[in-house]
N, C-alpha and C. Protein backbone atom coordinates (compact mmCIF):
# COMPACT_ATOMS: atom_id res chain seq x y z
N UNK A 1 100.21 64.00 -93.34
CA UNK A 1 101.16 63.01 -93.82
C UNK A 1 101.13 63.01 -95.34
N UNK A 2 102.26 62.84 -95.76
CA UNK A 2 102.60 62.49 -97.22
C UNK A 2 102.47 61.24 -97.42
N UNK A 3 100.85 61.06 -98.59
CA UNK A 3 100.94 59.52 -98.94
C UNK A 3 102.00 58.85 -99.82
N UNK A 4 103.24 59.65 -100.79
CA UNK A 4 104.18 59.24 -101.47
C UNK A 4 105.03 58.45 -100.35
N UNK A 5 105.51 59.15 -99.05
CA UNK A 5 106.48 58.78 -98.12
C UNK A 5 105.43 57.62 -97.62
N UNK A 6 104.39 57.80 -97.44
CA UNK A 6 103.95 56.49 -96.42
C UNK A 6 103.75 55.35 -97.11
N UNK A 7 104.19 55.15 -98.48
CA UNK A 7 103.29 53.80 -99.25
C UNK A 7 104.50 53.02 -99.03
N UNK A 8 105.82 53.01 -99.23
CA UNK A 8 106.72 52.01 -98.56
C UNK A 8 106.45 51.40 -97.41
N UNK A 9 106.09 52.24 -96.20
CA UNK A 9 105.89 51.33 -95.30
C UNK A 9 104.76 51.09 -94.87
N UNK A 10 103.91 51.08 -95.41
CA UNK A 10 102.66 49.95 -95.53
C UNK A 10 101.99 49.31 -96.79
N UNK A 11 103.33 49.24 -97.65
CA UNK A 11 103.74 47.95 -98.29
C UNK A 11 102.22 48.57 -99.60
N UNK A 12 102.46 49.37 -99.82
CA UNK A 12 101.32 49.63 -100.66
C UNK A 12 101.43 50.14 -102.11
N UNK A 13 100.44 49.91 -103.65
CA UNK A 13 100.87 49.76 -104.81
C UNK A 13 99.99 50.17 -105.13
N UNK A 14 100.38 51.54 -106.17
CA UNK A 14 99.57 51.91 -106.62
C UNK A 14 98.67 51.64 -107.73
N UNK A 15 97.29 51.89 -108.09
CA UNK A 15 96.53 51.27 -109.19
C UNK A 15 96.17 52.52 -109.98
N UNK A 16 96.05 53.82 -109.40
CA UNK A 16 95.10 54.62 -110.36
C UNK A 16 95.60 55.49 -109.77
N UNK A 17 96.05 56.69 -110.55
CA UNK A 17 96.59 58.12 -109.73
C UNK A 17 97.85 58.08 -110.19
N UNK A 18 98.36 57.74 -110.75
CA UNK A 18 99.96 58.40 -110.33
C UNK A 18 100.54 59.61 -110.77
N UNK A 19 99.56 60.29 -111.54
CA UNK A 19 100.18 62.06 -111.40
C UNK A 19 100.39 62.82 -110.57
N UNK A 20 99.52 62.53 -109.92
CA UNK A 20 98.96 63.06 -108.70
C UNK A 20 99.60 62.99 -106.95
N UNK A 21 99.88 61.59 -106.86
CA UNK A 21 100.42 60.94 -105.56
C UNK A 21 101.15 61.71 -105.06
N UNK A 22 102.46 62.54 -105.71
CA UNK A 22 103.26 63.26 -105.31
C UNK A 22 102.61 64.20 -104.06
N UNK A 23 101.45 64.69 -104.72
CA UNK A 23 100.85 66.29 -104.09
C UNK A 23 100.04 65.90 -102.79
N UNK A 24 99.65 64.19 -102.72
CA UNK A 24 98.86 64.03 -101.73
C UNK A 24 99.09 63.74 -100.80
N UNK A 25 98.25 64.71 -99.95
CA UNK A 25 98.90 64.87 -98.33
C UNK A 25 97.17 64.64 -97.02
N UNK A 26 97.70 63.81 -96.29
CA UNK A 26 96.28 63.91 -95.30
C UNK A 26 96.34 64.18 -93.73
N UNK A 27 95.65 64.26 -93.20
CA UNK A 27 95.94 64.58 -91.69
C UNK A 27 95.12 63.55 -90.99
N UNK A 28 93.92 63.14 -91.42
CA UNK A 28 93.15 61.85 -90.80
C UNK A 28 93.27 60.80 -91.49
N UNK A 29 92.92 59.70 -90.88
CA UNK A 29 92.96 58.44 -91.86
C UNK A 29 91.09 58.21 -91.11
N UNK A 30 90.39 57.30 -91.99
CA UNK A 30 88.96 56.47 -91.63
C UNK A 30 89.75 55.26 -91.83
N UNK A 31 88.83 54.62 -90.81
CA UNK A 31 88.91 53.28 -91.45
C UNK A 31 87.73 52.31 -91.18
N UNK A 32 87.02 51.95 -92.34
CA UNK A 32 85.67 51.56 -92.69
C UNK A 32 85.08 50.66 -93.65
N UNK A 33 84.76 49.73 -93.09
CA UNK A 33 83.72 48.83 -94.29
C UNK A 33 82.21 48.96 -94.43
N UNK A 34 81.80 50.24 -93.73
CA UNK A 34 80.45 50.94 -93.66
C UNK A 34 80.77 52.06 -94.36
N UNK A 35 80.11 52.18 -95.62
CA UNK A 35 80.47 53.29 -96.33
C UNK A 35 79.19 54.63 -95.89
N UNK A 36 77.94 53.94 -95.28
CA UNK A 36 76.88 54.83 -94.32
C UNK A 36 77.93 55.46 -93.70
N UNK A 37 79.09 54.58 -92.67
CA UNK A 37 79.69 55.39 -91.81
C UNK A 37 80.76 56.48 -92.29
N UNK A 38 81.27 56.42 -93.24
CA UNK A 38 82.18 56.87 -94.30
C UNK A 38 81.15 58.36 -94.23
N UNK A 39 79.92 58.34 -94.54
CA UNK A 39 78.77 59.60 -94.90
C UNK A 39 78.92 60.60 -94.16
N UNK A 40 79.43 60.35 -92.88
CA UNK A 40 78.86 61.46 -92.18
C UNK A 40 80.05 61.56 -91.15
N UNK A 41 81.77 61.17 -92.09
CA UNK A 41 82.74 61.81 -91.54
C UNK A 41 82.67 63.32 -92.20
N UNK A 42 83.73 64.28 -90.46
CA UNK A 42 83.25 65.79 -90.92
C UNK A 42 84.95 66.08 -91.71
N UNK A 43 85.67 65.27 -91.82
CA UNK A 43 87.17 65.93 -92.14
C UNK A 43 86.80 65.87 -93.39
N UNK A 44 87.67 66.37 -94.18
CA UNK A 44 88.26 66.32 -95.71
C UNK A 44 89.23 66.05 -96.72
N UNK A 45 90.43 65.90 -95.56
CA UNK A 45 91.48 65.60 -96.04
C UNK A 45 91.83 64.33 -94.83
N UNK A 46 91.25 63.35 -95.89
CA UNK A 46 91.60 61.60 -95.23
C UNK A 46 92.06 60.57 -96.16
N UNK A 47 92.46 59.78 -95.60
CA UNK A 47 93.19 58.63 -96.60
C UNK A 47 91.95 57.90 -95.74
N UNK A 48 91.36 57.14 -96.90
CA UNK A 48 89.71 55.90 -96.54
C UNK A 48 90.54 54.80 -96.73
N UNK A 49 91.02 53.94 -95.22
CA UNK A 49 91.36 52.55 -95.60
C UNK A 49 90.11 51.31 -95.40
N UNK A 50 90.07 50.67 -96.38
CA UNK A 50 88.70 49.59 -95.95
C UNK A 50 89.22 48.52 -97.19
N UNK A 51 88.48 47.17 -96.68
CA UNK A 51 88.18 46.35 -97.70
C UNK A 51 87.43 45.82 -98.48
N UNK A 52 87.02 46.93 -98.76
CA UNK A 52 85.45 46.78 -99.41
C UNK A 52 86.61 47.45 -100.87
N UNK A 53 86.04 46.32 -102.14
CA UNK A 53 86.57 46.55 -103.38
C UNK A 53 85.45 46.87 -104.12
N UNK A 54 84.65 47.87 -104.33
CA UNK A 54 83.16 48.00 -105.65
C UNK A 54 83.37 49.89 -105.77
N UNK A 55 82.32 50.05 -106.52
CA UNK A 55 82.52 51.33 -106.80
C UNK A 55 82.12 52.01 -106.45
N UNK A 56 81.42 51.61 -105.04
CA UNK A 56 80.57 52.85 -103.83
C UNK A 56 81.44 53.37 -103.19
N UNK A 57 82.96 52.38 -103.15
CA UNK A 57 83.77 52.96 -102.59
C UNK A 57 84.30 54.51 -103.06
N UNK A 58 84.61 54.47 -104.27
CA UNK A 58 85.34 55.32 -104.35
C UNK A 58 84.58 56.58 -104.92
N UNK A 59 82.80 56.41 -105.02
CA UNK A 59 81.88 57.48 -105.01
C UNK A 59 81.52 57.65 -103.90
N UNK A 60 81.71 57.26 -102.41
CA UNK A 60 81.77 57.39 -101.14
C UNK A 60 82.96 58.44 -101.12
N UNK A 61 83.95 58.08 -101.64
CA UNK A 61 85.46 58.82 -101.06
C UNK A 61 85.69 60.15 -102.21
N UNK A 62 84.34 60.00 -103.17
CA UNK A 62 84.43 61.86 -103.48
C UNK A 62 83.66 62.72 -103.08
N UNK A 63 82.50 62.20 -102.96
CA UNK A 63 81.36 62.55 -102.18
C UNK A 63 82.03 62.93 -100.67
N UNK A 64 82.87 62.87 -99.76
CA UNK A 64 83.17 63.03 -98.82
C UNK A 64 84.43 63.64 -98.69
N UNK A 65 85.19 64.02 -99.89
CA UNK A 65 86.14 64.57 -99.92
C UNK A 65 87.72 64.04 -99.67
N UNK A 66 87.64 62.65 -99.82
CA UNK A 66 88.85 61.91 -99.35
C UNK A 66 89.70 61.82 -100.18
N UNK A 67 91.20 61.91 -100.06
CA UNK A 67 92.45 62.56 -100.68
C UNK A 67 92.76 61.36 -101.23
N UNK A 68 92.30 59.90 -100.53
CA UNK A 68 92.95 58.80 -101.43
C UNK A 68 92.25 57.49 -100.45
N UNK A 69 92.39 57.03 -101.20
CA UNK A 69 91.56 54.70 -101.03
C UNK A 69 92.48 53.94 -100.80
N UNK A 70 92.77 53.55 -99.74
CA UNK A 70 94.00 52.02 -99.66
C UNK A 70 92.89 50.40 -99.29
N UNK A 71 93.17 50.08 -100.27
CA UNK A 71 92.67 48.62 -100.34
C UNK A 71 93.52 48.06 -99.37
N UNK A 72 92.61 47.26 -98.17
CA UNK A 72 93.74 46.69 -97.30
C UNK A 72 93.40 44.98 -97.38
N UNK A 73 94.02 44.29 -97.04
CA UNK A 73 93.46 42.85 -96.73
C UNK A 73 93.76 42.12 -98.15
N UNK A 74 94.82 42.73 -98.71
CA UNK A 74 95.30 41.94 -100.39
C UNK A 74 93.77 41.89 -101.28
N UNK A 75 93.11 42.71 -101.06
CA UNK A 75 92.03 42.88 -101.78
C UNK A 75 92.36 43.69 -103.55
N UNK A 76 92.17 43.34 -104.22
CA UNK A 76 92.25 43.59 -105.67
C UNK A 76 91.07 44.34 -106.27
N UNK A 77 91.41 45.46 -106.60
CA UNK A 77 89.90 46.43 -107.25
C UNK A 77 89.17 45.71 -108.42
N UNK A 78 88.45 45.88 -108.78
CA UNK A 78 87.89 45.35 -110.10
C UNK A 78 88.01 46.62 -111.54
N UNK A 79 88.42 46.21 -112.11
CA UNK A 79 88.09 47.30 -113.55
C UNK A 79 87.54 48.65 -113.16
N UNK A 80 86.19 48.41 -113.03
CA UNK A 80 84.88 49.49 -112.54
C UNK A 80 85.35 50.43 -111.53
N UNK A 81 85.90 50.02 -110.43
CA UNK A 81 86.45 50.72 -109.27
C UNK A 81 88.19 51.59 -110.10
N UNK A 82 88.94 51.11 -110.65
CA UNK A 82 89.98 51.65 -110.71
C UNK A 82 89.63 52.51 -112.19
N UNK A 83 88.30 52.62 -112.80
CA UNK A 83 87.92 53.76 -114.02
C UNK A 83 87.68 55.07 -113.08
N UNK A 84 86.60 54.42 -112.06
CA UNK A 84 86.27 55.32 -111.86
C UNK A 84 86.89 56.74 -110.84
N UNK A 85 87.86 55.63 -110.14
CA UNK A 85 89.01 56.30 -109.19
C UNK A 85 89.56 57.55 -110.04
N UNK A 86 90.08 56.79 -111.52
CA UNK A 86 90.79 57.64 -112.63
C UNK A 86 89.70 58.57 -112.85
N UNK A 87 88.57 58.70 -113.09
CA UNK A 87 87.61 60.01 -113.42
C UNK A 87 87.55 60.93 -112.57
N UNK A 88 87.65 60.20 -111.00
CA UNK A 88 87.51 60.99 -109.96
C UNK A 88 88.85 62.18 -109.61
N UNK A 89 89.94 61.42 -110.07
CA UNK A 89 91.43 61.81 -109.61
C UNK A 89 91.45 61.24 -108.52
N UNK A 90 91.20 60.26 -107.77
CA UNK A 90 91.45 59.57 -106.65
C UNK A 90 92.12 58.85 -106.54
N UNK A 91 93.23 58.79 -105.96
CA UNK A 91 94.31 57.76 -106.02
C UNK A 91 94.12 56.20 -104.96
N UNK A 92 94.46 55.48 -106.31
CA UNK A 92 93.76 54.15 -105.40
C UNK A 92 94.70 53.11 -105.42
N UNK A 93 94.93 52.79 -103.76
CA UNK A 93 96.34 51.74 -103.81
C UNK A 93 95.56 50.86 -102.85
N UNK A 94 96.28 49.16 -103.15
CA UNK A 94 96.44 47.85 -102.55
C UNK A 94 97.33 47.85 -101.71
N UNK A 95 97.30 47.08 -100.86
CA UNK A 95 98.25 46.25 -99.46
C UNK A 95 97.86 44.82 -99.00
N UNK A 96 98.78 44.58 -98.85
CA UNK A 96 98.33 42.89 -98.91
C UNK A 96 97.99 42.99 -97.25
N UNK A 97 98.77 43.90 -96.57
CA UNK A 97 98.39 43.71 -94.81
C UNK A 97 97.38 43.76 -94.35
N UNK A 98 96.48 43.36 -93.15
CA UNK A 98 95.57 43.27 -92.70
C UNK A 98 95.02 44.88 -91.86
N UNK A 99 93.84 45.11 -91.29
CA UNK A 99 93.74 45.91 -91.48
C UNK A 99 94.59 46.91 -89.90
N UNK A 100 94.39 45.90 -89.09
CA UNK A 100 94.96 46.21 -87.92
C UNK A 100 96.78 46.71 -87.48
N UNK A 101 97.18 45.91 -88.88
CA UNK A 101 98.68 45.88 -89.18
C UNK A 101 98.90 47.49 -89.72
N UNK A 102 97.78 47.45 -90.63
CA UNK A 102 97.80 48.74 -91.55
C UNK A 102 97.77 50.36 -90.41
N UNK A 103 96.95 49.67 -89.55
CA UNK A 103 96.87 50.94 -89.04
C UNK A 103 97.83 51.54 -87.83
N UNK A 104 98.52 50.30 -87.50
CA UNK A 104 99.47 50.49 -86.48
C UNK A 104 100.69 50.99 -87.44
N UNK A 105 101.27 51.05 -88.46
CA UNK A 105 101.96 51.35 -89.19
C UNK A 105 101.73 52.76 -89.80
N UNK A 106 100.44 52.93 -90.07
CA UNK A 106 100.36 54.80 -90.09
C UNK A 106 100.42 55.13 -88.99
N UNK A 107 100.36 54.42 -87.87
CA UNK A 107 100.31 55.83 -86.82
C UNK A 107 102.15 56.04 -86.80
N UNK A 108 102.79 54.92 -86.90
CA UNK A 108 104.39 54.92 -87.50
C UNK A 108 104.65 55.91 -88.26
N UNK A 109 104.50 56.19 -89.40
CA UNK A 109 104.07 56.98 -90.30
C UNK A 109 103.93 58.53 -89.86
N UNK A 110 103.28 58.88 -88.72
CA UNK A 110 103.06 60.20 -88.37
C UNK A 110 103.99 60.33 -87.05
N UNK A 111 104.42 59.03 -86.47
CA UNK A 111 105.20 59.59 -85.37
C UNK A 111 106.53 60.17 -85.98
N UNK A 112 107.29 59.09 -87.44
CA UNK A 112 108.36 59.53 -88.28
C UNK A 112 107.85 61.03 -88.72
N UNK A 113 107.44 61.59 -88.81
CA UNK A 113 106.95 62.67 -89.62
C UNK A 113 107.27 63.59 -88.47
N UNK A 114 107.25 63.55 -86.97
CA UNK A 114 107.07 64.75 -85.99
C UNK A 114 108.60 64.65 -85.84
């Protein structure tokens, strides 16, 4: 899936990345507020949705190879998290939707896509 096409419909804004967004594309999504559990996914190309806002997140999501971070639950990054997204090249977007909403809407997302 193309995360440019999918951020309309799950209502999502970007914070950090936007050179980049164009090119990013994933085939799995996680979805996790255990960043242990985050450790010892085997894919590489995932969009990490969770609501966890600090900066393990997004040294979790390079360390593991993840294409991009959606803050779900109207959660707001802090400073620290959206520097370091930018060092990483990790593109890091908000959604005010919850997380269950979020995910029934990507699977939307990939059925539009087939």
């Amino acid at each position: 899936m193309n995360l440019l096409l999918c951020m309309s419909r799950l209502e999502a804004r970007l914070v950090s990345g936007t050179g980049n967004v164009p090119d990013v594309s994933f085939s799995h999504v996680v979805v996790s507020d255990l960043m242990s559990d985050v450790l010892v996914v085997e894919e590489d190309d995932y969009l990490l949705l969770t609501s966890l806002s600090g900066e393990q997140v997004i040294r979790t999501a390079d360390i593991t190879g993840a294409r991009a971070v959606l803050l779900c639950n109207g959660k707001t990054p802090p400073a620290g998290m959206i520097r370091l997204a930018d060092e990483h090249g990790i593109p890091l977007l908000c959604t005010p939707l919850r997380t269950f909403e979020l995910c029934r809407r990507i699977v939307h997302c990939q059925d539009a896509r087939e």
